[in-house]
C-alpha atoms as a PDB file:
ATOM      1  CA  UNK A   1       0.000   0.000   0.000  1.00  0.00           C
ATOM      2  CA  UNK A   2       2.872   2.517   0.739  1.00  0.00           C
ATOM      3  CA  UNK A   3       4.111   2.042  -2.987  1.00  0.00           C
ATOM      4  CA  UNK A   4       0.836   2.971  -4.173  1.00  0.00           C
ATOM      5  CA  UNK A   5       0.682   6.525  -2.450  1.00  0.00           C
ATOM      6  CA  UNK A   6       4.352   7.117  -2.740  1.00  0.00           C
ATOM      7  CA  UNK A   7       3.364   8.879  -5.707  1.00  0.00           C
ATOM      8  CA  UNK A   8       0.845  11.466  -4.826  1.00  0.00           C
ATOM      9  CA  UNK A   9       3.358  12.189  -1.647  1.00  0.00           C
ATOM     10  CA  UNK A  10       5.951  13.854  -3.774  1.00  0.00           C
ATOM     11  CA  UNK A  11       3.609  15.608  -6.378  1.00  0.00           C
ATOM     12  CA  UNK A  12       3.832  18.779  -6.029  1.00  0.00           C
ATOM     13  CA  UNK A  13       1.008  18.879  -8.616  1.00  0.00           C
ATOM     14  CA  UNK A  14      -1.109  16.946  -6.897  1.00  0.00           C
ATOM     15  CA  UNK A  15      -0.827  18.920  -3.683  1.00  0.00           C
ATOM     16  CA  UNK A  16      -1.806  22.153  -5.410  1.00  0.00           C
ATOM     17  CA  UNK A  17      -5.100  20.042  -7.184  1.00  0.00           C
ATOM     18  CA  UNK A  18      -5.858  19.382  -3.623  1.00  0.00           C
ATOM     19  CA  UNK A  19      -5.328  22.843  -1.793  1.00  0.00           C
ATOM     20  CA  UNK A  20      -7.780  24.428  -5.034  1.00  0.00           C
ATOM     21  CA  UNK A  21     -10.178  21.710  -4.570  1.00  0.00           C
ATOM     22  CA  UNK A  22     -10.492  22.227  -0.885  1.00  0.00           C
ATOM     23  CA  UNK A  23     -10.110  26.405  -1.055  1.00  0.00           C
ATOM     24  CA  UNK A  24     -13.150  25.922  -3.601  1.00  0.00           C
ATOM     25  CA  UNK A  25     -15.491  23.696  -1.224  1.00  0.00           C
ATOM     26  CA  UNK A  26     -14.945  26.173   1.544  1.00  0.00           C
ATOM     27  CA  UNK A  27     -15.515  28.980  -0.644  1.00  0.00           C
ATOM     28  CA  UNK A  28     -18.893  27.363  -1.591  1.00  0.00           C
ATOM     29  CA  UNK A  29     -20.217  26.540   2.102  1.00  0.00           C
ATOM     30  CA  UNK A  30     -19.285  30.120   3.041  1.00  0.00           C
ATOM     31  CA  UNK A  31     -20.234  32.346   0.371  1.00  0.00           C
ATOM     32  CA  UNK A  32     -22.704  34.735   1.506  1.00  0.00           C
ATOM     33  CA  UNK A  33     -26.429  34.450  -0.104  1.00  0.00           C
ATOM     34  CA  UNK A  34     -27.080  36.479  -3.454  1.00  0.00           C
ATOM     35  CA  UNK A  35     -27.867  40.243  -2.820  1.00  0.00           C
ATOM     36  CA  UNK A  36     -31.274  39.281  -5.099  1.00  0.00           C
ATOM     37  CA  UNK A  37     -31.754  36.468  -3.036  1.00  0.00           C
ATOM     38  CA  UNK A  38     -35.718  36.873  -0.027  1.00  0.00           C
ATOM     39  CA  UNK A  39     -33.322  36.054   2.646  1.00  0.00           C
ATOM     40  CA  UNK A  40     -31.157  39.189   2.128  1.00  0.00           C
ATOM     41  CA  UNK A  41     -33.717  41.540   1.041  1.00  0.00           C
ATOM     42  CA  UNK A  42     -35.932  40.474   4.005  1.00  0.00           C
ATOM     43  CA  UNK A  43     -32.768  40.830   6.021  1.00  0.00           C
ATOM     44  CA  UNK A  44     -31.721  43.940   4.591  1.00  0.00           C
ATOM     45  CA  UNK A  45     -35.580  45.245   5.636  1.00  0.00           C
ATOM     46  CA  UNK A  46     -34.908  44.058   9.271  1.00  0.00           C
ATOM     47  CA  UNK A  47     -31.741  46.531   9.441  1.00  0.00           C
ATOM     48  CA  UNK A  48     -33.873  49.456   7.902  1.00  0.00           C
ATOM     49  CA  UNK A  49     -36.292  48.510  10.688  1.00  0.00           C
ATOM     50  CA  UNK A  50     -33.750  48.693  13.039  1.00  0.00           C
ATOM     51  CA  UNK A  51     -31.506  51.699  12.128  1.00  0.00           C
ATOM     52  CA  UNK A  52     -33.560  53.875   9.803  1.00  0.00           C
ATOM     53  CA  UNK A  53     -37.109  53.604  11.620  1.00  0.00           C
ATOM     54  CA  UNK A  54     -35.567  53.207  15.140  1.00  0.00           C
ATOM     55  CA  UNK A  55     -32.379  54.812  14.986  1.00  0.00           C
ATOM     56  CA  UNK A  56     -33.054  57.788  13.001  1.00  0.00           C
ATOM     57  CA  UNK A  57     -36.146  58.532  13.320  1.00  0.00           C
ATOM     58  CA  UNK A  58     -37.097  57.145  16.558  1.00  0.00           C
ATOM     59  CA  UNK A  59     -39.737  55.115  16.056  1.00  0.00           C
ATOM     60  CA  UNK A  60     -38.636  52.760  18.779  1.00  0.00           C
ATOM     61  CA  UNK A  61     -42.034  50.926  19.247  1.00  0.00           C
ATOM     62  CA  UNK A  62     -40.619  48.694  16.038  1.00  0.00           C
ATOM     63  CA  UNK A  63     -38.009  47.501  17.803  1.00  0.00           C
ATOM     64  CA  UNK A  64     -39.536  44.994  20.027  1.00  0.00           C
ATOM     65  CA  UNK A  65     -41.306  42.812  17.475  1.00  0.00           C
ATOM     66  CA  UNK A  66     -38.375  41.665  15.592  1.00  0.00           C
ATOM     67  CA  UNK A  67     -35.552  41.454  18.357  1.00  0.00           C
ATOM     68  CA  UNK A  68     -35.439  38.119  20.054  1.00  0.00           C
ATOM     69  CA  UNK A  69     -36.449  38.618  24.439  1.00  0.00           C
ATOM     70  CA  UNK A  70     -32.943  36.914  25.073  1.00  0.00           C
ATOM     71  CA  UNK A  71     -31.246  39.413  22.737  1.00  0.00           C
ATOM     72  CA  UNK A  72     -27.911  40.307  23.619  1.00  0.00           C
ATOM     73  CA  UNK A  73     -26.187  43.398  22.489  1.00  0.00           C
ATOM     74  CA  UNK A  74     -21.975  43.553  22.643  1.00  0.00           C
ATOM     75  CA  UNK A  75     -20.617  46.764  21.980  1.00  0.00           C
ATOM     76  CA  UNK A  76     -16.659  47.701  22.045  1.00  0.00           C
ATOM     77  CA  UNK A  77     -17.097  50.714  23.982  1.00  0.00           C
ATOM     78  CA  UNK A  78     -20.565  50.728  25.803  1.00  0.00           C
ATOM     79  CA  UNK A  79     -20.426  47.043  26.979  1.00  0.00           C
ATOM     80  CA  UNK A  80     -22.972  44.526  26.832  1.00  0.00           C
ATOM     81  CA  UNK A  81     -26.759  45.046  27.327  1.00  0.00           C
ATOM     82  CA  UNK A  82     -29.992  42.919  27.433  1.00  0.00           C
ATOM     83  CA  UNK A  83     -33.064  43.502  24.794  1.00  0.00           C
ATOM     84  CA  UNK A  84     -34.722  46.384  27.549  1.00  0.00           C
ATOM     85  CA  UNK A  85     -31.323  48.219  28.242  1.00  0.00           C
ATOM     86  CA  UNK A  86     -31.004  48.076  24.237  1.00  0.00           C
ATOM     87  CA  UNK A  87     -34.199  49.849  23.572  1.00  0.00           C
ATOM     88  CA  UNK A  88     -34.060  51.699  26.703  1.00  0.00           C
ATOM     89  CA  UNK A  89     -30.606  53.388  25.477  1.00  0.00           C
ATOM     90  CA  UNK A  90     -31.684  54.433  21.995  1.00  0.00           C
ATOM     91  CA  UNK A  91     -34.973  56.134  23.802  1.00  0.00           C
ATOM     92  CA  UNK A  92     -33.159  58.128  26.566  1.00  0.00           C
ATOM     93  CA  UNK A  93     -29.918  59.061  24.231  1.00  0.00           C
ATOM     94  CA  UNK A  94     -31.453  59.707  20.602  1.00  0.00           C
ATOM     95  CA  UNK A  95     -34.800  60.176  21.240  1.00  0.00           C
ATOM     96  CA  UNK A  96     -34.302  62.514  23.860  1.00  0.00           C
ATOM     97  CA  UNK A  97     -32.924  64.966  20.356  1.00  0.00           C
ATOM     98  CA  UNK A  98     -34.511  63.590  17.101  1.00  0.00           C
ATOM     99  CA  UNK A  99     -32.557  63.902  14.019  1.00  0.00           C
ATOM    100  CA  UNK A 100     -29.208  64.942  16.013  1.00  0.00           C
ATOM    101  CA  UNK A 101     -27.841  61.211  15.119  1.00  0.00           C
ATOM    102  CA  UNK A 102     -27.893  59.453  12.370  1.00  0.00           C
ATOM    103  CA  UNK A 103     -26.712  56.084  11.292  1.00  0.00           C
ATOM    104  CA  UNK A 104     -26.250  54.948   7.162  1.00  0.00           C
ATOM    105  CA  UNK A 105     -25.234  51.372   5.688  1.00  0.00           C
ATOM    106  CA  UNK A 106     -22.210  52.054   4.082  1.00  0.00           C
ATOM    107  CA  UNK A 107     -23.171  50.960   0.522  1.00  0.00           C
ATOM    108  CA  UNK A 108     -22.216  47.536  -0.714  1.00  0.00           C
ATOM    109  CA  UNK A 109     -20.805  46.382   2.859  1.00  0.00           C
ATOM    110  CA  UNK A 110     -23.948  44.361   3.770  1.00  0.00           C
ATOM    111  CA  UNK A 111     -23.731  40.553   3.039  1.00  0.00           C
ATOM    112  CA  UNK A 112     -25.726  37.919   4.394  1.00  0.00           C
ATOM    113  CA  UNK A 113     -24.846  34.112   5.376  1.00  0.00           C
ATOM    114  CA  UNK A 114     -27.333  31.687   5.842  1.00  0.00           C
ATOM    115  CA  UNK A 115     -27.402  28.872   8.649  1.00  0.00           C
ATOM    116  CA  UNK A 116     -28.743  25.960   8.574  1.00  0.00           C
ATOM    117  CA  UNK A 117     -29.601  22.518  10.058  1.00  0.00           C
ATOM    118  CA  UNK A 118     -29.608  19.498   8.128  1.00  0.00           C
ATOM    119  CA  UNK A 119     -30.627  21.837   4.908  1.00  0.00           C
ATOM    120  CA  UNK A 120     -33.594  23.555   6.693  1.00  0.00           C
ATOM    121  CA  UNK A 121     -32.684  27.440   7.307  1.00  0.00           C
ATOM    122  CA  UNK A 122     -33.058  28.374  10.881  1.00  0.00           C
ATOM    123  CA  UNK A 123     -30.903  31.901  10.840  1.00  0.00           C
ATOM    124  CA  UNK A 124     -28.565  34.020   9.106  1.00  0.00           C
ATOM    125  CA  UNK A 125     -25.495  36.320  10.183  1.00  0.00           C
ATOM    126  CA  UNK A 126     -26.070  39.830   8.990  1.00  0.00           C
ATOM    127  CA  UNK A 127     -22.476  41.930   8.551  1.00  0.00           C
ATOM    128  CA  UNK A 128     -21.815  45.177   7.380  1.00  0.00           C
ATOM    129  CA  UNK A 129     -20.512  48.472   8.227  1.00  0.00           C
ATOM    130  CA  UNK A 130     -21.891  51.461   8.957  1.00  0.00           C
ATOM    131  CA  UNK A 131     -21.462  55.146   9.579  1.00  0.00           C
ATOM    132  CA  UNK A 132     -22.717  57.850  11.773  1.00  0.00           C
ATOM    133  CA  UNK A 133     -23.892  61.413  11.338  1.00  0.00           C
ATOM    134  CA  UNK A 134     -23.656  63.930  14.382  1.00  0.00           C
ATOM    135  CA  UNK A 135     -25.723  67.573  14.009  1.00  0.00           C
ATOM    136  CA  UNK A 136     -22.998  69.912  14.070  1.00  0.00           C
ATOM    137  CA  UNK A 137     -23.768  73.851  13.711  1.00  0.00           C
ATOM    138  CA  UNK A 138     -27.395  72.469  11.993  1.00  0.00           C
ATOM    139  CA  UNK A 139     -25.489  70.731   9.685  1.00  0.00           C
ATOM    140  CA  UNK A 140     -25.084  66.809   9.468  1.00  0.00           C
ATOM    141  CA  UNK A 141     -21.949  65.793   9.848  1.00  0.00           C
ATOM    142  CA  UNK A 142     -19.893  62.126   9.302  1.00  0.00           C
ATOM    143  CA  UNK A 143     -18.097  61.388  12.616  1.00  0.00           C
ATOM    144  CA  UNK A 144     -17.601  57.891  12.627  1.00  0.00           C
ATOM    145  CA  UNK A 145     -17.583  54.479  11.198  1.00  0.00           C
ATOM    146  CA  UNK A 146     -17.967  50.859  12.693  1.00  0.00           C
ATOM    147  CA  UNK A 147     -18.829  47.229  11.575  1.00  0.00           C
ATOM    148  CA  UNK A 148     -21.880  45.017  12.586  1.00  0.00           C
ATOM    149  CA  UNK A 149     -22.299  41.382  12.873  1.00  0.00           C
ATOM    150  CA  UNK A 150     -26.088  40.125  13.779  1.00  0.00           C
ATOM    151  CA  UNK A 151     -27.225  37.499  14.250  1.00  0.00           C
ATOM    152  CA  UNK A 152     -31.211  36.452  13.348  1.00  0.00           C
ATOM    153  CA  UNK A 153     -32.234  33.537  14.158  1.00  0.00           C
ATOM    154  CA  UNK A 154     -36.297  31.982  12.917  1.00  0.00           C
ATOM    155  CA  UNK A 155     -38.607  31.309  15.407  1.00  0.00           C
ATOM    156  CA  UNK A 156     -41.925  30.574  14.914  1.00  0.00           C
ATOM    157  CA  UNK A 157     -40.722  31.982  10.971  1.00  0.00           C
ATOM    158  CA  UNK A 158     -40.787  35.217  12.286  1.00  0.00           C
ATOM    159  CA  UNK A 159     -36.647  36.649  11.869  1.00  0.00           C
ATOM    160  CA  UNK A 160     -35.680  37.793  15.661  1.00  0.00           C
ATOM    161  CA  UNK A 161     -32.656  39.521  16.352  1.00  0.00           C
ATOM    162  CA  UNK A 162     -30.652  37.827  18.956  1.00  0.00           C
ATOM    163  CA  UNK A 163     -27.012  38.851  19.276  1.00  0.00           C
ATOM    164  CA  UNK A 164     -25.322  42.081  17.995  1.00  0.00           C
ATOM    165  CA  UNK A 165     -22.062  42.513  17.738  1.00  0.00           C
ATOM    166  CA  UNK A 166     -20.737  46.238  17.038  1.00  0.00           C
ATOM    167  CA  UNK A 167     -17.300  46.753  17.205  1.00  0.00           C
ATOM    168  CA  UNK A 168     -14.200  48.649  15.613  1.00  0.00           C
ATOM    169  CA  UNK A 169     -15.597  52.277  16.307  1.00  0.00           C
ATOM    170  CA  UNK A 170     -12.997  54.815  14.654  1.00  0.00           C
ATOM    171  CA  UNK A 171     -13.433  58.494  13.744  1.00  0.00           C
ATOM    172  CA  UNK A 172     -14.484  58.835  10.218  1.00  0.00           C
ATOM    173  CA  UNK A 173     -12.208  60.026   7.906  1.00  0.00           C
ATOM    174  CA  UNK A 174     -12.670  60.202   3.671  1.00  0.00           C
END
């Protein structure tokens, strides 16, 4: 049996063959869902929900139907909170002064990965980045930039969001 692999050991060829072959099956399993696709278009409506309605225009009443009541929220310089600190914070620190923050999707950063169990979808992990807007002398203003990861997760097929994780706050800059 040893003389039989001896050859694929010292193939140099054959090695590379293999390394594509694998690179390409992991590429496969990992690449995110087509931008065209329901799943990232209904997730792409969730973060509108979230940051445009909520965020930005402080309609926070449409937050609690689509995050998840064990949500957890990580954030690299505020900490961690729970789904009623969450919503409690955007009410008492942007709502208190409408319009004085903003948040935007930077374009063409969102992308979408589906999970799933034996084949059957039961979330998706949302990623992105995202900027925000600060009123300065009436004036909107870009002051910073960050990434996202979410993660939704189906139950009862209603998308919840359970986990955020916002990190890698910096001053904007163009």
């Amino acid at each position: 049996m040893d003389s039989f692999l001896e050859p694929f050991r010292k193939s140099i060829l054959i090695k590379v063959l293999l390394f594509l072959a694998m690179l390409f099956y992991n590429f496969v399993l990992n690449a995110q869902v087509d931008t065209n696709s329901a799943l990232f278009k209904t997730l792409k409506s969730k973060d509108s929900i979230l940051f445009e309605r909520a965020f930005n225009n402080c309609e926070v009443e449409k937050l609690s139907p689509i995050i998840a009541d064990n949500f957890e929220f990580y954030h690299d310089v505020r900490g961690i909170q729970n789904k009623t600190e969450f919503i409690d914070t955007i009410k008492k620190n942007l709502c208190t002064t409408p319009g004085n923050n903003t948040r935007q999707l930077v374009a063409n950063s969102l992308e979408v990965h589906q999970l799933n169990n034996n084949g059957v979808i039961y979330g998706a992990i949302q990623k992105g980045k995202h900027t925000f807007q600060q009123k300065q002398k009436g004036v909107l203003k870009t002051v910073g930039i960050a990434d996202f990861t979410h993660l939704w997760i189906l139950e009862n097929k209603i998308w919840k969001l359970k986990r955020v994780l916002s990190y890698n706050h910096q001053p904007y800059s163009e």
